[in-house]
Structure formats: structure tokens, C-alpha cells
PDB file of N, CA and C in Angstrom:
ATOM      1  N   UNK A   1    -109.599-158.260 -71.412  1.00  0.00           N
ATOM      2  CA  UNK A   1    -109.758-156.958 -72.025  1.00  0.00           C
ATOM      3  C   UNK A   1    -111.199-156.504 -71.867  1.00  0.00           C
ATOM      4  N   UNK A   2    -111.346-155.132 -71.912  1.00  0.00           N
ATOM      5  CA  UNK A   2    -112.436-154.715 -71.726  1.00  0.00           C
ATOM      6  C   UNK A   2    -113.125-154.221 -72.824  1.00  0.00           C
ATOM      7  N   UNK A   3    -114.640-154.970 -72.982  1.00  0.00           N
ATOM      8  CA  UNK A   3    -115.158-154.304 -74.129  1.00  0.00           C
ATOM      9  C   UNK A   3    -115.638-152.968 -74.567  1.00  0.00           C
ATOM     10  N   UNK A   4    -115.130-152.398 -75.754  1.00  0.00           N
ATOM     11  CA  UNK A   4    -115.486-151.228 -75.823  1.00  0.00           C
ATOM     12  C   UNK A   4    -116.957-150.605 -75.438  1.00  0.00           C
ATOM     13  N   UNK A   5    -117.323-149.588 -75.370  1.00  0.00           N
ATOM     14  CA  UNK A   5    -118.892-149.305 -75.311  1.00  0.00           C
ATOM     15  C   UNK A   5    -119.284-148.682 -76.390  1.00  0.00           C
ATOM     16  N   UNK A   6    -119.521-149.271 -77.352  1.00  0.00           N
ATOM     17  CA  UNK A   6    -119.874-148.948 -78.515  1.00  0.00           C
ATOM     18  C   UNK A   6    -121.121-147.946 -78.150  1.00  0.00           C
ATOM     19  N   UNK A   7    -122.684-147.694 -77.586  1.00  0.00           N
ATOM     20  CA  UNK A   7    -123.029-146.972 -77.969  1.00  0.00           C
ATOM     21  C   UNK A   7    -122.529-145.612 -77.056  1.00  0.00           C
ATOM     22  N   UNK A   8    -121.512-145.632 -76.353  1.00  0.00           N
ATOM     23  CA  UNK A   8    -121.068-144.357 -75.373  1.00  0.00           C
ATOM     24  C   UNK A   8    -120.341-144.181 -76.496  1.00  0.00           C
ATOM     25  N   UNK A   9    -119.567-144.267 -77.467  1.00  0.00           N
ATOM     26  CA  UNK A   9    -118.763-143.927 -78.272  1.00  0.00           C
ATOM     27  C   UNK A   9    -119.512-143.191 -79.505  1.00  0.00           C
ATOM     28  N   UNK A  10    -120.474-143.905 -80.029  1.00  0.00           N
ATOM     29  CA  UNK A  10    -121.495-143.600 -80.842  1.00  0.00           C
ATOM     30  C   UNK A  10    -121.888-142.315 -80.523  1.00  0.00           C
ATOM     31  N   UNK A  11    -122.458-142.200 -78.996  1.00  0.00           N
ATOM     32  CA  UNK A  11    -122.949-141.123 -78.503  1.00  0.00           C
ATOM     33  C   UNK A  11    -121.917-139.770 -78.914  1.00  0.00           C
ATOM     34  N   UNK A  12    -120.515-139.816 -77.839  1.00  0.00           N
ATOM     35  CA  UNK A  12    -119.672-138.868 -77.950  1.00  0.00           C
ATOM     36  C   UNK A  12    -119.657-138.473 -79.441  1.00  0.00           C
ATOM     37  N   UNK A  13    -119.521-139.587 -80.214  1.00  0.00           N
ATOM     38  CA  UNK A  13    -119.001-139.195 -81.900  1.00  0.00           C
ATOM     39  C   UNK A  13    -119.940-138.052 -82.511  1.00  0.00           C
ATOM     40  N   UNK A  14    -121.470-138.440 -81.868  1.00  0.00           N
ATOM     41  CA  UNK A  14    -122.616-137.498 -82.195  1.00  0.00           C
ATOM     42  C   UNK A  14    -122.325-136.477 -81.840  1.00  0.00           C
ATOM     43  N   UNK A  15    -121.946-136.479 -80.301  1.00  0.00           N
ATOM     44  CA  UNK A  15    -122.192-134.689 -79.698  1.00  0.00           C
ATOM     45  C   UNK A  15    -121.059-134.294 -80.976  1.00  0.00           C
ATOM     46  N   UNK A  16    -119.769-134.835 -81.055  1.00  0.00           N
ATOM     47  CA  UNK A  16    -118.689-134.163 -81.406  1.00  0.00           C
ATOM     48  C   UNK A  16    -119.143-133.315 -82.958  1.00  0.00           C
ATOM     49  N   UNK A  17    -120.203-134.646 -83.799  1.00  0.00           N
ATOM     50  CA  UNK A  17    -120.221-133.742 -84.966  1.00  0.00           C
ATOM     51  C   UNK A  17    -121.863-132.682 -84.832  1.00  0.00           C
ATOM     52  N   UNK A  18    -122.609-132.431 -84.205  1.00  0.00           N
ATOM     53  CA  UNK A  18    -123.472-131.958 -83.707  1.00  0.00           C
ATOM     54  C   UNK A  18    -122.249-130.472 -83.498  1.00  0.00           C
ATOM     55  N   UNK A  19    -121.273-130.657 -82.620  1.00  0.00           N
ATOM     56  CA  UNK A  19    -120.921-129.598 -82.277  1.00  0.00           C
ATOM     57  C   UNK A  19    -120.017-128.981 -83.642  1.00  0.00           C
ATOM     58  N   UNK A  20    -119.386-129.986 -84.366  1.00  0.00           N
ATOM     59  CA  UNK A  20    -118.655-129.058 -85.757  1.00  0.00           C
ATOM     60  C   UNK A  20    -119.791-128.523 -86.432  1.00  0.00           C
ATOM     61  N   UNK A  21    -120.929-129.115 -86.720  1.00  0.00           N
ATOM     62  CA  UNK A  21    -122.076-129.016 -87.479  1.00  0.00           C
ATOM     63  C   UNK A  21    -122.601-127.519 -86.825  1.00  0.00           C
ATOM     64  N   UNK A  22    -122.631-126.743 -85.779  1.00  0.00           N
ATOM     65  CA  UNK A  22    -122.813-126.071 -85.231  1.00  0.00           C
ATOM     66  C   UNK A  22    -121.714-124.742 -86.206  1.00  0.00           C
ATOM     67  N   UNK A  23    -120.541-125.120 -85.705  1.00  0.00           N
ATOM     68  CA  UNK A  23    -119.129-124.559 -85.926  1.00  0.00           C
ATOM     69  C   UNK A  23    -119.490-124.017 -87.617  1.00  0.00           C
ATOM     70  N   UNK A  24    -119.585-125.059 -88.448  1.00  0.00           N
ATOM     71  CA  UNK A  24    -120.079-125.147 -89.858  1.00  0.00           C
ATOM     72  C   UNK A  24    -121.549-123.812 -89.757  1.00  0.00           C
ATOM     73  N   UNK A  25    -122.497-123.790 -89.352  1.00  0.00           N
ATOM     74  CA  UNK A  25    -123.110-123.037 -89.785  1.00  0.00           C
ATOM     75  C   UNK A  25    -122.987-121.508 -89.122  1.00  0.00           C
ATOM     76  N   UNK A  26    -122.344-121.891 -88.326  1.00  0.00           N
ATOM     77  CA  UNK A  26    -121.807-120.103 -87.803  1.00  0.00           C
ATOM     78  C   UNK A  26    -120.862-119.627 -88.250  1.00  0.00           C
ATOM     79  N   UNK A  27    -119.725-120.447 -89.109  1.00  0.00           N
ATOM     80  CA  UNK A  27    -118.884-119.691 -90.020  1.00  0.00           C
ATOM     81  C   UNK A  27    -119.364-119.462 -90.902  1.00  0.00           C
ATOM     82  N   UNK A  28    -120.280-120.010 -91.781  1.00  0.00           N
ATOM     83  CA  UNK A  28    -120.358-118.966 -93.053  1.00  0.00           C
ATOM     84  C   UNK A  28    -121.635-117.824 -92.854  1.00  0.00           C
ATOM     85  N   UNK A  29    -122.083-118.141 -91.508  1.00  0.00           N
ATOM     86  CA  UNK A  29    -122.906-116.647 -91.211  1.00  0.00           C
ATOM     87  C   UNK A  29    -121.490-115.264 -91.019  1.00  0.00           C
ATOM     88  N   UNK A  30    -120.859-115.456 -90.470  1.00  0.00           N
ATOM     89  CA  UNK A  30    -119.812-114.668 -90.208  1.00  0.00           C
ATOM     90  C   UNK A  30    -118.903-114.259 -91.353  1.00  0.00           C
ATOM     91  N   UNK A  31    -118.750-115.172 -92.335  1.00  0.00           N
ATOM     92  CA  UNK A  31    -118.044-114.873 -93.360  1.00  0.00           C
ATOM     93  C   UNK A  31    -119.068-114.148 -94.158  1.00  0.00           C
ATOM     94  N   UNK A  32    -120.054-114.260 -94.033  1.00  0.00           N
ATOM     95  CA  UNK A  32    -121.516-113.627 -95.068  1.00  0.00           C
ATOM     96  C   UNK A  32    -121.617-112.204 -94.624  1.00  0.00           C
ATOM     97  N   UNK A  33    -121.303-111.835 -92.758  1.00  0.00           N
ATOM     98  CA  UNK A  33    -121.336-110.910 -92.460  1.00  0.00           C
ATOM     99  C   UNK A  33    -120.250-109.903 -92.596  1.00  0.00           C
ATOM    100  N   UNK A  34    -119.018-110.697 -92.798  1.00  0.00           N
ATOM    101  CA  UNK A  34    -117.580-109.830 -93.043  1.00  0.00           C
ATOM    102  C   UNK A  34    -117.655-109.650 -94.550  1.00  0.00           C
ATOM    103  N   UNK A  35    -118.437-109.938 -95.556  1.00  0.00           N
ATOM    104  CA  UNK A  35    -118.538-109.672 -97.020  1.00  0.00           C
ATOM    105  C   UNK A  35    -119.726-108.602 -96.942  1.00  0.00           C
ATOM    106  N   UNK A  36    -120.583-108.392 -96.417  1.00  0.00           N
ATOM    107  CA  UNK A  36    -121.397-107.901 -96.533  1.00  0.00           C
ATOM    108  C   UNK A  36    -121.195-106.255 -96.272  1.00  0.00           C
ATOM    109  N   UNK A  37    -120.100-106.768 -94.461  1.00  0.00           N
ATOM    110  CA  UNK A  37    -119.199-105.238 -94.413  1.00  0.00           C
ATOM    111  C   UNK A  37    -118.476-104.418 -95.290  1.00  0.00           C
ATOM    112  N   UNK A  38    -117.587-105.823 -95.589  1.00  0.00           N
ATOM    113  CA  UNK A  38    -116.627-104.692 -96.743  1.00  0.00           C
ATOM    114  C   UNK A  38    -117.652-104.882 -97.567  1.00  0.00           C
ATOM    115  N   UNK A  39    -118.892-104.859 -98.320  1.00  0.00           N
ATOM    116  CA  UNK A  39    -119.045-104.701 -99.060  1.00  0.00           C
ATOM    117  C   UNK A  39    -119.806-103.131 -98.667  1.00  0.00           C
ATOM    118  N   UNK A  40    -119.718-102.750 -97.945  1.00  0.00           N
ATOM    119  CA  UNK A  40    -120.591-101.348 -97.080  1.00  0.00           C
ATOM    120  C   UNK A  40    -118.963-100.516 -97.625  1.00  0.00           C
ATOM    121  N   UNK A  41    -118.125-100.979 -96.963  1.00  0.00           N
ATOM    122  CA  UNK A  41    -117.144-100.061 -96.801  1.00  0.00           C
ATOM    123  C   UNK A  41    -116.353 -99.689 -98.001  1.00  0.00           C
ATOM    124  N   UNK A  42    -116.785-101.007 -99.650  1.00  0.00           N
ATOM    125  CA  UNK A  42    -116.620-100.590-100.910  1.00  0.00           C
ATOM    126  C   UNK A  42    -117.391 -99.455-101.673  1.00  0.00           C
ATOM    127  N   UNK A  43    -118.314 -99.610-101.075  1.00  0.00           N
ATOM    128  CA  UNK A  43    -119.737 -98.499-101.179  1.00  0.00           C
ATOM    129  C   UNK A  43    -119.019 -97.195-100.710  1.00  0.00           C
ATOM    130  N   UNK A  44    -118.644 -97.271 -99.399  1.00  0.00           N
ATOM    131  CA  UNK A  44    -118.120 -95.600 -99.014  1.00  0.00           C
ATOM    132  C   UNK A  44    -117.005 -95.546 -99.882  1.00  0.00           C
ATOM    133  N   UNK A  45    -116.004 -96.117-100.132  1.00  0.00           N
ATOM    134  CA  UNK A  45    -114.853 -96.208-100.843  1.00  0.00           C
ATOM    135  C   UNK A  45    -115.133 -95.634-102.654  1.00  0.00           C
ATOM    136  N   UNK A  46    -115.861 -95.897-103.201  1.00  0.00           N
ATOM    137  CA  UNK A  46    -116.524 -95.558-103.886  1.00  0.00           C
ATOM    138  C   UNK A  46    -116.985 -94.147-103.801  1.00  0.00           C
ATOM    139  N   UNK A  47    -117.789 -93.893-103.151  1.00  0.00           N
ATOM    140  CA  UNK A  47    -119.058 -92.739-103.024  1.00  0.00           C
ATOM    141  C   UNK A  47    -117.447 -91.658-102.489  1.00  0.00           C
ATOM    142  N   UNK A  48    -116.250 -92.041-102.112  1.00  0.00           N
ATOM    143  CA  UNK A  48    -115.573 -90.869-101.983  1.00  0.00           C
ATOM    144  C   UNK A  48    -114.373 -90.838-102.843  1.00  0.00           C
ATOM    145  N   UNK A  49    -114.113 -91.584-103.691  1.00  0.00           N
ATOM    146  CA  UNK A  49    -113.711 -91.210-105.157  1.00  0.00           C
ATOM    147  C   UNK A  49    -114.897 -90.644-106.078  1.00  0.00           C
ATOM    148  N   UNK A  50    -115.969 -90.803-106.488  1.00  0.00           N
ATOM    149  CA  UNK A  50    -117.215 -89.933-106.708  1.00  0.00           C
ATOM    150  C   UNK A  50    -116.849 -88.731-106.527  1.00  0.00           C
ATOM    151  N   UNK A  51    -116.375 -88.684-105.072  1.00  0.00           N
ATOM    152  CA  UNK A  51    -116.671 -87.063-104.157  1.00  0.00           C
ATOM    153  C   UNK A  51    -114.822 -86.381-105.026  1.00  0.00           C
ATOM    154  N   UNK A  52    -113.862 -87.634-105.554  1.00  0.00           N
ATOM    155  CA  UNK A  52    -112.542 -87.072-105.379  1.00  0.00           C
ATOM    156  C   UNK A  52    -112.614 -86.578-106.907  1.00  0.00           C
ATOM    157  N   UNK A  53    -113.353 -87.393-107.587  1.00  0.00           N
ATOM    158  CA  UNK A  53    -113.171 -87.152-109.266  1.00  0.00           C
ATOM    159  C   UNK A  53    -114.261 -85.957-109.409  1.00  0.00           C
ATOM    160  N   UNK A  54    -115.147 -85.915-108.352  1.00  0.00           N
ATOM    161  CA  UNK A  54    -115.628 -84.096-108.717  1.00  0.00           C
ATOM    162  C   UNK A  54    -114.932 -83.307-108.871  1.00  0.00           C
ATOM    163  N   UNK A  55    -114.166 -83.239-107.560  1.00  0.00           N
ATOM    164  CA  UNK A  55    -113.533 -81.805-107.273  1.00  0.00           C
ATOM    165  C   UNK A  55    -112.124 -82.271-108.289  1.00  0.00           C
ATOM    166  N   UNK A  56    -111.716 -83.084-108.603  1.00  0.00           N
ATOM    167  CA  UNK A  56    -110.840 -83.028-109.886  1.00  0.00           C
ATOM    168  C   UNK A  56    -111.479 -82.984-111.313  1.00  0.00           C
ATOM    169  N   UNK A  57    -112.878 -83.009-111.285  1.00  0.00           N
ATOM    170  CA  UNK A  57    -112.982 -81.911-112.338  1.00  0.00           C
ATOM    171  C   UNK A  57    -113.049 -79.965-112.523  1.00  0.00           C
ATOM    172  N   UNK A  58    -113.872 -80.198-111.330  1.00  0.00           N
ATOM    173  CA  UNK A  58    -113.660 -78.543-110.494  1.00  0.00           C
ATOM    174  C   UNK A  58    -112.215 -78.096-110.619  1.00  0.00           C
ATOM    175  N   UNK A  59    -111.443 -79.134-110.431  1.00  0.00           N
ATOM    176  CA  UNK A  59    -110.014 -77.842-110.609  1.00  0.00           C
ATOM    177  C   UNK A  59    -109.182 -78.143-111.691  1.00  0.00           C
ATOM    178  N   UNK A  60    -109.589 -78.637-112.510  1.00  0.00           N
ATOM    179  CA  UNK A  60    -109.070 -79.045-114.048  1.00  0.00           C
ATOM    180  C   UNK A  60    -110.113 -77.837-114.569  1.00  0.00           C
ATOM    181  N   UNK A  61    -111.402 -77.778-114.645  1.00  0.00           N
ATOM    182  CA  UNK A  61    -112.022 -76.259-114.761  1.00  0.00           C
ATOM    183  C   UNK A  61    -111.833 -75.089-114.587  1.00  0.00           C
ATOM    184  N   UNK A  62    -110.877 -75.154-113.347  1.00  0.00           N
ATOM    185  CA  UNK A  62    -110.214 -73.958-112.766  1.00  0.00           C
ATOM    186  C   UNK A  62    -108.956 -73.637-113.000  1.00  0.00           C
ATOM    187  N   UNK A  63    -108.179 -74.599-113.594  1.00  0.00           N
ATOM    188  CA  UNK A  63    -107.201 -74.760-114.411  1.00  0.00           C
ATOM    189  C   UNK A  63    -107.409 -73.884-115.903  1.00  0.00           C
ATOM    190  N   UNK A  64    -108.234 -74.711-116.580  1.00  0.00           N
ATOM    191  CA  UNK A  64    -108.669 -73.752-117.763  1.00  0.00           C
ATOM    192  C   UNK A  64    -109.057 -72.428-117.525  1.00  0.00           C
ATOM    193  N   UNK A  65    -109.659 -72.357-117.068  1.00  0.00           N
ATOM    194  CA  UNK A  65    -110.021 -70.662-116.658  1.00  0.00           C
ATOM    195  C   UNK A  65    -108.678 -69.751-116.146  1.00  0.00           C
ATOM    196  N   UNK A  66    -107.610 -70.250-115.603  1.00  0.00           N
ATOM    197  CA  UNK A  66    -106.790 -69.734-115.581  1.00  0.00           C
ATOM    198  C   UNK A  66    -105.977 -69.691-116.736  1.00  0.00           C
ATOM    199  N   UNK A  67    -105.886 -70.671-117.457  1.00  0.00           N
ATOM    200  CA  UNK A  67    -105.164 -70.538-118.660  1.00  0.00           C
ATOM    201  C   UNK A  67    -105.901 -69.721-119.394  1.00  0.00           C
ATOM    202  N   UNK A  68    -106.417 -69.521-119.916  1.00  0.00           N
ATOM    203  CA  UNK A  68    -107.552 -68.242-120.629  1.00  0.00           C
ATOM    204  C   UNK A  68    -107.200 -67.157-120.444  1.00  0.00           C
ATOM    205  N   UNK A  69    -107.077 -66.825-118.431  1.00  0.00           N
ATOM    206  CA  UNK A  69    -106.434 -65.633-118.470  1.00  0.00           C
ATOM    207  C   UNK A  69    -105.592 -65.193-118.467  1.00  0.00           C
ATOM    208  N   UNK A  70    -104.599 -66.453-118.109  1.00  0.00           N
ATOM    209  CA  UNK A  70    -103.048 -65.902-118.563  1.00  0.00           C
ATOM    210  C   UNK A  70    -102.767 -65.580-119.650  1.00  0.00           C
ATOM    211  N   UNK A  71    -103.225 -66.324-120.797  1.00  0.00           N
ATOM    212  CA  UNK A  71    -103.247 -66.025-121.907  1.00  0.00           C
ATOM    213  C   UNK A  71    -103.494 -64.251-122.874  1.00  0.00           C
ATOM    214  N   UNK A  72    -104.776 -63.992-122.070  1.00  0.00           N
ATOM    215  CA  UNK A  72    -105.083 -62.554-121.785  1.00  0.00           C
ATOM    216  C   UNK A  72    -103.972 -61.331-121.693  1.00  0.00           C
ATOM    217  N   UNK A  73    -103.269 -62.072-120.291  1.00  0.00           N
ATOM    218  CA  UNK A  73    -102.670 -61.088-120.011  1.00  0.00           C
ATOM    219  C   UNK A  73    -101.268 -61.578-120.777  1.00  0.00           C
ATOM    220  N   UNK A  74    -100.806 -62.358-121.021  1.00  0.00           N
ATOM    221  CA  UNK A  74     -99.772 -62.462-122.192  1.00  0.00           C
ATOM    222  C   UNK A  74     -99.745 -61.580-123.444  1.00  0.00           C
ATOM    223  N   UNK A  75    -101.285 -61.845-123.663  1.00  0.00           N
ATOM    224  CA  UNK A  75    -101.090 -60.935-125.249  1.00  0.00           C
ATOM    225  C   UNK A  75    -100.837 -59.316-124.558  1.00  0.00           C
ATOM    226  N   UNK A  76    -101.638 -59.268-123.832  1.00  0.00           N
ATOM    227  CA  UNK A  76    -101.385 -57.300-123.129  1.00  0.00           C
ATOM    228  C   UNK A  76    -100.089 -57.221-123.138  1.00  0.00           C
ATOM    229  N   UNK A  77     -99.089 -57.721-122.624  1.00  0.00           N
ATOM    230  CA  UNK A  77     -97.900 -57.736-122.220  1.00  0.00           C
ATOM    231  C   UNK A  77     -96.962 -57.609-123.488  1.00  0.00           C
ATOM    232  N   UNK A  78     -97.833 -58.645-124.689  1.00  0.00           N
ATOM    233  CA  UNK A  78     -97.179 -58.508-125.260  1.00  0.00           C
ATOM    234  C   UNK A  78     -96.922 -56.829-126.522  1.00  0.00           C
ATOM    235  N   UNK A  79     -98.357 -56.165-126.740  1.00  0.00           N
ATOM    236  CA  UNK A  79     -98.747 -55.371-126.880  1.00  0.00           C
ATOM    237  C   UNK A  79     -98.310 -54.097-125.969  1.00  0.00           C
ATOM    238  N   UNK A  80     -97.734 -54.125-124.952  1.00  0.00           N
ATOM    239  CA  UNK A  80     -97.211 -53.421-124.121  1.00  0.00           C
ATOM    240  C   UNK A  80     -95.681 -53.229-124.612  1.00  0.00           C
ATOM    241  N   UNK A  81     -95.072 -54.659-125.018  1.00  0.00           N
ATOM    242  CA  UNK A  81     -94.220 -54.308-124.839  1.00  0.00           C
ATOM    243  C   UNK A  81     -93.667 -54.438-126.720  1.00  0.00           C
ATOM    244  N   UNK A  82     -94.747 -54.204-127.174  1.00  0.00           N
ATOM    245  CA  UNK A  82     -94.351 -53.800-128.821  1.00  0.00           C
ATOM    246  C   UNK A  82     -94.725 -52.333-128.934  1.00  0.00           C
ATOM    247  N   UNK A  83     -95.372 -51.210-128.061  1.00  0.00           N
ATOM    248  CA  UNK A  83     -95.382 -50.202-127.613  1.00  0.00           C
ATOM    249  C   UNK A  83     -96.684 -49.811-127.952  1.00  0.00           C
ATOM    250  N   UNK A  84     -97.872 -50.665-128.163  1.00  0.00           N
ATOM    251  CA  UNK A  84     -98.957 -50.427-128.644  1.00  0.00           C
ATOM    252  C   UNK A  84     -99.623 -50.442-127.230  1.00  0.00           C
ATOM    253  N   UNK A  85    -100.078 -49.224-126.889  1.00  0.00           N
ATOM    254  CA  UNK A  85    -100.347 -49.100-125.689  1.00  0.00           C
ATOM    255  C   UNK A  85    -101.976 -49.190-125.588  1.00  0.00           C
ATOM    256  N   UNK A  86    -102.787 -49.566-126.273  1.00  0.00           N
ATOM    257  CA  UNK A  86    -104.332 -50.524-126.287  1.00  0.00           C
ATOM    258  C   UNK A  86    -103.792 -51.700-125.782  1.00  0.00           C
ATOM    259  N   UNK A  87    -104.311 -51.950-124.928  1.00  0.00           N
ATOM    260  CA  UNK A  87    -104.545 -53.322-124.180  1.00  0.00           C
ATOM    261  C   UNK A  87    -105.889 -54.048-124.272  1.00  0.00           C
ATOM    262  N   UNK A  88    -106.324 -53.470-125.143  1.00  0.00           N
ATOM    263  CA  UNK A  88    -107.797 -54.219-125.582  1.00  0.00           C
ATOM    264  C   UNK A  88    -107.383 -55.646-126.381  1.00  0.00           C
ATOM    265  N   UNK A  89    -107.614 -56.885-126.129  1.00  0.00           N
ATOM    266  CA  UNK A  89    -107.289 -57.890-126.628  1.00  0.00           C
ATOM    267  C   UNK A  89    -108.959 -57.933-127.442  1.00  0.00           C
ATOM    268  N   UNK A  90    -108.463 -58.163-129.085  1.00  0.00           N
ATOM    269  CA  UNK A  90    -109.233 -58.416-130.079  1.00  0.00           C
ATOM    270  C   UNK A  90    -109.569 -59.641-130.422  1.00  0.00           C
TER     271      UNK A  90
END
């Protein structure tokens, strides 16, 4: 039988973990960099609900303002049609 070569084996075993050891520190650069993205793209995600809950206050504002004037013209209408022909709402 032939004896093993212990330090050619030794050797290979090195490159092999040299090379996971490699593997190991470039994944969690990459995972650091894919958190870092979405963490960019939670930021825009964000900054355009910001932008969505404005303009849903803008038209909840614009909402009221219309109710006000419907209201307006309800009472006229209604004054119109009790034959009181002032449409001046008091």
C-alpha cells in the first residue's frame, strides 16, 4: 500500500479552507450590500407614501370644502323651494 502524503493533503485541505474563508468574507459583504439597498429602496418607499398621505390630505380638504358648499346650496334650494325667494344663507 501506498503511503498517504500527508503534507500534500495538509496542503490541499489549506487551499480548500483559504478558499471557503474567502467565500465567507464576500458573502456577508454582499448580504451587507443587498440590506443596505433595500434599505435605499425603504427610504423611497417611504418618502412616496409621505408624497401619498399629502395629497390624501389635500383631497380630504377638498372634500370638506365641497361639503360646505353643498350644504350652501341645499339650504338655497331649500328656501327656494319653501317660496322664500332670498337666497341669502344666514
Amino acid at each position: 500500500m501506498a503511503q498517504p502524503n500527508i503534507p500534500l493533503m495538509t496542503q490541499s485541505l489549506q487551499s480548500i479552507a483559504q478558499e471557503i474563508e474567502k467565500f465567507a468574507n464576500i458573502l456577508p459583504l454582499d448580504l451587507q450590500a443587498q440590506f443596505e439597498a433595500l434599505q435605499g429602496q425603504l427610504g423611497q418607499v417611504q418618502g412616496q407614501l409621505d408624497q401619498v398621505q399629502g395629497q390624501h390630505d389635500q383631497v380630504q380638504g377638498q372634500l370638506g370644502q365641497m361639503q360646505g358648499q353643498l350644504t350652501t346650496i341645499e339650504k338655497r334650494l331649500d328656501n327656494l323651494v319653501a317660496g322664500n325667494h332670498n337666497t341669502t344663507i344666514e
